[in-house]
C-alpha atoms as a PDB file:
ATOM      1  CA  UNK A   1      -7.888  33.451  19.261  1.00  0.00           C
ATOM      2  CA  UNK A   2      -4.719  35.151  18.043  1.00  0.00           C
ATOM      3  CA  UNK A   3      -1.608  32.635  18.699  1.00  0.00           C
ATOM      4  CA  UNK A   4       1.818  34.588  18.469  1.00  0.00           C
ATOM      5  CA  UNK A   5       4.784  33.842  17.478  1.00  0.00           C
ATOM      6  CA  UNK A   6       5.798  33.860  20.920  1.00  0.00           C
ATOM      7  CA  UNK A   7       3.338  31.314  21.608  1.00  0.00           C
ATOM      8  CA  UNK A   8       3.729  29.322  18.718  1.00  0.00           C
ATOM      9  CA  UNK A   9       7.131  28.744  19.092  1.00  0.00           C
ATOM     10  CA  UNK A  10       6.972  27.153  22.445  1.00  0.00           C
ATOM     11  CA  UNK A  11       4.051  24.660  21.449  1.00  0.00           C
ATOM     12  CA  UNK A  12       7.200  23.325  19.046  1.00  0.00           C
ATOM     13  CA  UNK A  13       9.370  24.132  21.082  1.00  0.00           C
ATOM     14  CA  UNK A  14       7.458  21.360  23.519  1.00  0.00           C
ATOM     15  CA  UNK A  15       6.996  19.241  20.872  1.00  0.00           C
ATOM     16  CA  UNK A  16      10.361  18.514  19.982  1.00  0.00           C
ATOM     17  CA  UNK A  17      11.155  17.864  23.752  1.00  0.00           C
ATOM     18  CA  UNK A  18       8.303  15.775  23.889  1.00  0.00           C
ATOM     19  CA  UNK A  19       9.828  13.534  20.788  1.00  0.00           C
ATOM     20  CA  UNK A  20      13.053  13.563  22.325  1.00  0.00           C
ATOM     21  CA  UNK A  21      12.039  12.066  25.445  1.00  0.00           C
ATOM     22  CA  UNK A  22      13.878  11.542  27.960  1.00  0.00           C
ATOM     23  CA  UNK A  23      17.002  12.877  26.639  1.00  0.00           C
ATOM     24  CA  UNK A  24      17.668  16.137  27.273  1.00  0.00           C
ATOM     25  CA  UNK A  25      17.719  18.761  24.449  1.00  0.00           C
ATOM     26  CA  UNK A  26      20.013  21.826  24.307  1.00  0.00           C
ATOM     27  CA  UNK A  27      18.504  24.912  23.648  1.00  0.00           C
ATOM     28  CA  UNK A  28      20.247  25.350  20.474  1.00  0.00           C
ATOM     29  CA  UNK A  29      19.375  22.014  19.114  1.00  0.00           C
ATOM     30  CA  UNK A  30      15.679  23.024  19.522  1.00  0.00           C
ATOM     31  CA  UNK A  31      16.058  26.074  18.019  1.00  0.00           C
ATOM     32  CA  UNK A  32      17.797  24.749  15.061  1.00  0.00           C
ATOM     33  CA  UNK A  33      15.023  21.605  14.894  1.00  0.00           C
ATOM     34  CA  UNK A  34      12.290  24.397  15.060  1.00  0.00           C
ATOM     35  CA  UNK A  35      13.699  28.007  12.838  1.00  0.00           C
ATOM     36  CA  UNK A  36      13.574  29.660  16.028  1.00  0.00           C
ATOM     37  CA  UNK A  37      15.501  32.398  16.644  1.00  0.00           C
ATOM     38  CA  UNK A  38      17.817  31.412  19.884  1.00  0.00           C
ATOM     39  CA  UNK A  39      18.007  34.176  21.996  1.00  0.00           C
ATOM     40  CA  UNK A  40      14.002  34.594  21.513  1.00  0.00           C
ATOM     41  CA  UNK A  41      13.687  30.454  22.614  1.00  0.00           C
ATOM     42  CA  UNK A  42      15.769  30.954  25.733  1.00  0.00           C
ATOM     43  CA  UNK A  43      13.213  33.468  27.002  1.00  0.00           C
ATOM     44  CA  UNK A  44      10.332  30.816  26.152  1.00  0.00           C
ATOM     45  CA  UNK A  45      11.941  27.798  27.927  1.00  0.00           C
ATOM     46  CA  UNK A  46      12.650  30.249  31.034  1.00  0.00           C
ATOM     47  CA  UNK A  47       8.784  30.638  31.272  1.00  0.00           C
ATOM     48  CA  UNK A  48       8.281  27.143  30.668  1.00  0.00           C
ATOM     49  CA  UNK A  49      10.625  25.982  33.205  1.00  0.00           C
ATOM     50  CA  UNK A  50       9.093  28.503  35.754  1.00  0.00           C
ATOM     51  CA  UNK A  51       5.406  27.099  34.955  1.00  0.00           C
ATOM     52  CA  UNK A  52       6.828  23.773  35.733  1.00  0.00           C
ATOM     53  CA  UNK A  53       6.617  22.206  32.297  1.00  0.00           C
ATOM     54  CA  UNK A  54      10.032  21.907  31.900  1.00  0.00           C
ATOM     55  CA  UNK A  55      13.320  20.870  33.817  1.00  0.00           C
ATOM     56  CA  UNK A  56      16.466  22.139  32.807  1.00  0.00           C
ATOM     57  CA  UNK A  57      20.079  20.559  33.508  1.00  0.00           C
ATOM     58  CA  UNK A  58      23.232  22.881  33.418  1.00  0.00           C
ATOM     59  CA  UNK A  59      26.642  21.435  31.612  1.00  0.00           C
ATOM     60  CA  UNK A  60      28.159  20.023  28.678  1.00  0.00           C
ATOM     61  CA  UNK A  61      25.769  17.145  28.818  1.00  0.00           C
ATOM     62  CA  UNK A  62      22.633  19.510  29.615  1.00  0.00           C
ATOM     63  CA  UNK A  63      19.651  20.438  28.035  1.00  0.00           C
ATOM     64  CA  UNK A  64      16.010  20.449  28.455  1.00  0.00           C
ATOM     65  CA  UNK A  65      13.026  17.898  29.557  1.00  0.00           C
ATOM     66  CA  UNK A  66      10.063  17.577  30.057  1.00  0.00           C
ATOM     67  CA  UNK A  67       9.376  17.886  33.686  1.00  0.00           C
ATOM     68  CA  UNK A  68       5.878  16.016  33.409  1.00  0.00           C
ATOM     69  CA  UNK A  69       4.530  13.181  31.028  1.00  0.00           C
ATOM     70  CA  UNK A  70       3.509  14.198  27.640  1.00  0.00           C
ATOM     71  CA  UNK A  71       0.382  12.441  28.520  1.00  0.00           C
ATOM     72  CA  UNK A  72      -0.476  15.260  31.309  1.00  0.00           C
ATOM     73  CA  UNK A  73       0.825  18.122  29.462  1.00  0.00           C
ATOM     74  CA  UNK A  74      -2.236  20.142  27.251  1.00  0.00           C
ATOM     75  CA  UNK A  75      -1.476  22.745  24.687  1.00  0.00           C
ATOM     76  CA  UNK A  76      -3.573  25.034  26.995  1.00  0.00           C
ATOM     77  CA  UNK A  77      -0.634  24.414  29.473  1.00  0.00           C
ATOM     78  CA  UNK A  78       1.780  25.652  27.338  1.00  0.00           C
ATOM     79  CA  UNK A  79      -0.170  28.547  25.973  1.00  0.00           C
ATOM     80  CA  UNK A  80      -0.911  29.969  29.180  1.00  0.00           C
ATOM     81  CA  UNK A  81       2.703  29.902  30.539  1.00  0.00           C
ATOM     82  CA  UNK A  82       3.748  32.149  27.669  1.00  0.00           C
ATOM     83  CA  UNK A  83       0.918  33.978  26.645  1.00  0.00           C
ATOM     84  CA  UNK A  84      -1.088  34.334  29.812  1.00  0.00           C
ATOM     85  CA  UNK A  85      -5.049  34.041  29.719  1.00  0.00           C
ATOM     86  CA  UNK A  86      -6.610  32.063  26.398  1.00  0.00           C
ATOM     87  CA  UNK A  87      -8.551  35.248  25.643  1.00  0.00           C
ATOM     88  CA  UNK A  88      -9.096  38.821  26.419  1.00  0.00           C
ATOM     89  CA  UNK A  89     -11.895  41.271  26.179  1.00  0.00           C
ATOM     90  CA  UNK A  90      -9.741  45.123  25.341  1.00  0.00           C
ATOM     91  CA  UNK A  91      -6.968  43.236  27.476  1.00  0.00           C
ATOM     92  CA  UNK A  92      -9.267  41.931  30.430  1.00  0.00           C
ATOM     93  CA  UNK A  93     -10.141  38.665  31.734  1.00  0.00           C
ATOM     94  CA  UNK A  94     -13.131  37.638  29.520  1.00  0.00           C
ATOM     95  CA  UNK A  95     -15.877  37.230  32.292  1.00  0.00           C
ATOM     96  CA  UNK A  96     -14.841  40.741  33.468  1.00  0.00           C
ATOM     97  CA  UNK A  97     -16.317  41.951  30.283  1.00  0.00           C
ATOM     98  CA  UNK A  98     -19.244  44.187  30.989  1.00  0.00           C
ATOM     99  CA  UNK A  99     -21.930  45.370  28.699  1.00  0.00           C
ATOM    100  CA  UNK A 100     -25.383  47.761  29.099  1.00  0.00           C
ATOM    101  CA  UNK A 101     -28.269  47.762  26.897  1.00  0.00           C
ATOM    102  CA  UNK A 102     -28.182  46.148  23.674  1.00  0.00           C
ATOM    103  CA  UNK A 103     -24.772  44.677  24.380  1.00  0.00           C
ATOM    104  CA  UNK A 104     -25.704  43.040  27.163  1.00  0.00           C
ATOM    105  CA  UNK A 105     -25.646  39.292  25.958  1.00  0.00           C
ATOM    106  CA  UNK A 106     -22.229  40.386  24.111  1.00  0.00           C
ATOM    107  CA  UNK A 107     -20.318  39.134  26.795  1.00  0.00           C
ATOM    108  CA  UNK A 108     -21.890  35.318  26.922  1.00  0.00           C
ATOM    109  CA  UNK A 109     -20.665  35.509  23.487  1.00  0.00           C
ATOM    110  CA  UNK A 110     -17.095  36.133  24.452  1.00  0.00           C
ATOM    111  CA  UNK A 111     -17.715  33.582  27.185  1.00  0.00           C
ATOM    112  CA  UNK A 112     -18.562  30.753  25.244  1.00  0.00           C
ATOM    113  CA  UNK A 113     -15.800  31.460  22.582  1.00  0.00           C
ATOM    114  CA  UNK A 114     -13.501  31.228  25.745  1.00  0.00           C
ATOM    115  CA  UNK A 115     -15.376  27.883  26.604  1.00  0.00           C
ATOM    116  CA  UNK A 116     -14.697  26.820  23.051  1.00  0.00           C
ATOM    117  CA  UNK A 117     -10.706  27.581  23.101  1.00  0.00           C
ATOM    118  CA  UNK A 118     -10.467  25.623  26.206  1.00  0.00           C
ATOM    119  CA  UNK A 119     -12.418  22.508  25.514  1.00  0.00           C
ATOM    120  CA  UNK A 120      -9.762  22.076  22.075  1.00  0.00           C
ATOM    121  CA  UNK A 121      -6.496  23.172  23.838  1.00  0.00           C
ATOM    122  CA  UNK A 122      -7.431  21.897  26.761  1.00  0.00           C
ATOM    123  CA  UNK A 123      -7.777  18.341  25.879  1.00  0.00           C
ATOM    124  CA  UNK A 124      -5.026  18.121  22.993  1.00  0.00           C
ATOM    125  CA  UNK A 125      -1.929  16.632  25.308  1.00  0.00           C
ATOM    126  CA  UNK A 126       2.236  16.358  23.492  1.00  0.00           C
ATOM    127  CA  UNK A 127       1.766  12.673  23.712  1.00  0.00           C
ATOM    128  CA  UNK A 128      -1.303  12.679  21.045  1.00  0.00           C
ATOM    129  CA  UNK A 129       0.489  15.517  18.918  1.00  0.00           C
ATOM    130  CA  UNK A 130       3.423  14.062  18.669  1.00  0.00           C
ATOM    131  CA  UNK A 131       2.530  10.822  18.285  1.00  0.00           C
ATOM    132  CA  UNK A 132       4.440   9.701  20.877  1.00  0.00           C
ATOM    133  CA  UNK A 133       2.574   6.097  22.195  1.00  0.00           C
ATOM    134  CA  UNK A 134       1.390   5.924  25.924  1.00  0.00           C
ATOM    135  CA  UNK A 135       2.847   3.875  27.918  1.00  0.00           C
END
């Protein structure tokens, strides 16, 4: 699995709303907290506002928050609404991978490594990577 910077970024990003919690966290603050580049962050929370992991409140006293527990938030969560699909085969969806001949079985591989992804990002929430104690 190849994790950008892109997608990187907004797993801290999330985590340093997630320790925050609930106050709300300015952009800028975040991107300070984090060595992110601002204008590349604002792009990131967009997305993650959009995939409903986020809320965001406009004015002086504005910021970011978390727009669902940490508890019910997965890393997968956030890595899909920036990067899109866990993994690709040449850009595809990895069960439209198809092989002939001695390939065939090649794509079961790329299956199960899909499989594998999921069952770690999938079940690693902000609450238990940030520490933060549930509730």
């Amino acid at each position: 699995m190849y994790v950008s910077a892109r997608t990187d970024y907004a797993v801290r990003a999330m985590l340093s709303v997630t320790v925050e919690h609930p106050r709300l966290v300015k952009a800028a603050a975040l991107a300070a907290a984090q060595d992110i580049p601002l204008s590349f962050l604002q792009g990131i929370l967009l997305d993650l506002r959009r995939a409903g992991l986020l809320h965001s409140h406009r004015g002086v006293d504005g910021g970011y928050a978390l727009a669902r527990p940490a508890e019910e938030i997965t890393v997968g969560d956030v890595v899909r609404a920036v990067g899109g699909a866990l993994t690709t085969v040449r850009g595809l969806p990895t069960t439209n991978a198809i092989y002939h001949g001695a390939a065939t079985g090649l794509r079961d591989v790329w299956v199960a490594v899909e499989e594998a992804i999921e069952g770690v990002v999938d079940h690693k929430t902000l609450a238990e990577l940030s520490a933060v104690p549930t509730p």
